[in-house]
C-alpha atoms as a PDB file:
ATOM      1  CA  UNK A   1     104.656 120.320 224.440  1.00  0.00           C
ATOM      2  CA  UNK A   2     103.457 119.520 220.937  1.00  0.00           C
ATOM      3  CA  UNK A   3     105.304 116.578 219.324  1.00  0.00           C
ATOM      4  CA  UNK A   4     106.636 116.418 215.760  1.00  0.00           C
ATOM      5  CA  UNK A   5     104.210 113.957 215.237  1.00  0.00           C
ATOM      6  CA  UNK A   6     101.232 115.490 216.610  1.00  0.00           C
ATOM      7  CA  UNK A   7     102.361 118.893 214.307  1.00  0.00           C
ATOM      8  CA  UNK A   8     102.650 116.183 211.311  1.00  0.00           C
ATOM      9  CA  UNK A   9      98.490 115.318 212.137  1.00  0.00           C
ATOM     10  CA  UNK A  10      98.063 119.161 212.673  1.00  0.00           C
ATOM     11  CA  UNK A  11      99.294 120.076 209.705  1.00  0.00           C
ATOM     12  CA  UNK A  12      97.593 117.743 207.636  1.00  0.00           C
ATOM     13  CA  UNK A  13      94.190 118.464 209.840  1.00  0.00           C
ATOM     14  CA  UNK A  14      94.326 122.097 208.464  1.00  0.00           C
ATOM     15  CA  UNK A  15      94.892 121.591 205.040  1.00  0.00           C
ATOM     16  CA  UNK A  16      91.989 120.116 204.800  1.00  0.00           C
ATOM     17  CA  UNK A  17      90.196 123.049 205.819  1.00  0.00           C
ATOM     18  CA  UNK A  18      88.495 124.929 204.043  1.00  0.00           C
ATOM     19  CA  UNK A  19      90.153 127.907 202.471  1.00  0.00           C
ATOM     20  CA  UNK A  20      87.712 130.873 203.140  1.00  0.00           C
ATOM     21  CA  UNK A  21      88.327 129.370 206.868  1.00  0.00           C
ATOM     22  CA  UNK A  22      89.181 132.419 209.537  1.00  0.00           C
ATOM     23  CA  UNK A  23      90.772 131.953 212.832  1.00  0.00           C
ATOM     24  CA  UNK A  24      90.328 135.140 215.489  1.00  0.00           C
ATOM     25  CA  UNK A  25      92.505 134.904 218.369  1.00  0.00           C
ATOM     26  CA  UNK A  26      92.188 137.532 221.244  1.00  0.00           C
ATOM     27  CA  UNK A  27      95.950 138.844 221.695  1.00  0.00           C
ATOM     28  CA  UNK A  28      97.136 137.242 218.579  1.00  0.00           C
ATOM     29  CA  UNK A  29      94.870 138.253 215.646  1.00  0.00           C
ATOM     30  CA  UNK A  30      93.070 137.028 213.062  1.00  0.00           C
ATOM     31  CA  UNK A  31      94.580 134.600 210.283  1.00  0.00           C
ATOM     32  CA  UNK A  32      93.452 133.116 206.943  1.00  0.00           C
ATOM     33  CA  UNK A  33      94.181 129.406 206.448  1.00  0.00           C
ATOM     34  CA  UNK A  34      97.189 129.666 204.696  1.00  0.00           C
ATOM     35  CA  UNK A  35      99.086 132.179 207.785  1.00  0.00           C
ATOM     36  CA  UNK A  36      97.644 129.842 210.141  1.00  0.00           C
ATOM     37  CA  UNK A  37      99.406 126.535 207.911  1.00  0.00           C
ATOM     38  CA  UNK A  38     102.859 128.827 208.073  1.00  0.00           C
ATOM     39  CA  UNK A  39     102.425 129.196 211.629  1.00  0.00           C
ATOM     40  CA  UNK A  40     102.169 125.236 212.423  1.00  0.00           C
ATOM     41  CA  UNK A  41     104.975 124.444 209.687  1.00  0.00           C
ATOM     42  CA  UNK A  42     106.995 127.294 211.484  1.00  0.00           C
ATOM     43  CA  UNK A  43     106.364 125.433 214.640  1.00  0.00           C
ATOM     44  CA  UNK A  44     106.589 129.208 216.535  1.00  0.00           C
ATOM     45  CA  UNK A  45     104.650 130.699 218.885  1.00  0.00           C
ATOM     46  CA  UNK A  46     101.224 130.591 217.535  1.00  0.00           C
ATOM     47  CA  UNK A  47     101.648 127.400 215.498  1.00  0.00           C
ATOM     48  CA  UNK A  48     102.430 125.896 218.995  1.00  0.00           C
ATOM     49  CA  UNK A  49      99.068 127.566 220.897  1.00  0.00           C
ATOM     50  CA  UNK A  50      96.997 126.670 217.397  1.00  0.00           C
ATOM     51  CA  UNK A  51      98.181 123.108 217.304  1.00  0.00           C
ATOM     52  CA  UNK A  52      97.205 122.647 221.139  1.00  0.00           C
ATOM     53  CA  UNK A  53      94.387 123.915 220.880  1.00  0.00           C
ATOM     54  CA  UNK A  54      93.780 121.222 217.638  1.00  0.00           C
ATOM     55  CA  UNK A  55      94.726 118.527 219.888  1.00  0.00           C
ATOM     56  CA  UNK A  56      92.506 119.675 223.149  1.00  0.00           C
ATOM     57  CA  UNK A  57      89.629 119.724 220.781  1.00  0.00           C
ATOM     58  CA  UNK A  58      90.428 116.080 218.968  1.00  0.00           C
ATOM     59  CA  UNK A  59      90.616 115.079 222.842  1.00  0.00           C
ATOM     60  CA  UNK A  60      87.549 116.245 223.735  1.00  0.00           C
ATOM     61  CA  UNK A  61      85.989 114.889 220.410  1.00  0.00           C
ATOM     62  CA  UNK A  62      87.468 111.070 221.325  1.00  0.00           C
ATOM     63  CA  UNK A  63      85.985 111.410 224.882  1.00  0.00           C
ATOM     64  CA  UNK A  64      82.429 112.348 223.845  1.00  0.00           C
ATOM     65  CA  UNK A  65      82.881 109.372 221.216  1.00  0.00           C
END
């Protein structure tokens, strides 16, 4: 489970992004930045699979540091 904190780094992680940015998701779609920023602020089902995803990546990205 994704805390409110770790949706608060999330959240700010994507905005950064930048805008022309596509996600494709088999099962789900595909979003633009901005659906996949409602998603995460929504905290629903595919904000909660994007923002794990975020965080198994910024895992991986600490361990390789």
């Amino acid at each position: 489970m994704v805390t409110e904190q770790e949706f608060n780094l999330i959240e700010k992680r994507l905005e950064a992004w930048n805008e022309k940015f596509l996600i494709v998701s088999v099962g789900f779609g595909n979003f633009t930045k901005d659906q996949i920023l409602e998603h995460v602020k929504a905290r629903d089902e595919i904000g909660q699979k994007i923002a794990e995803i975020q965080l198994y990546y910024l895992k991986k990205l600490k361990e390789r540091g």
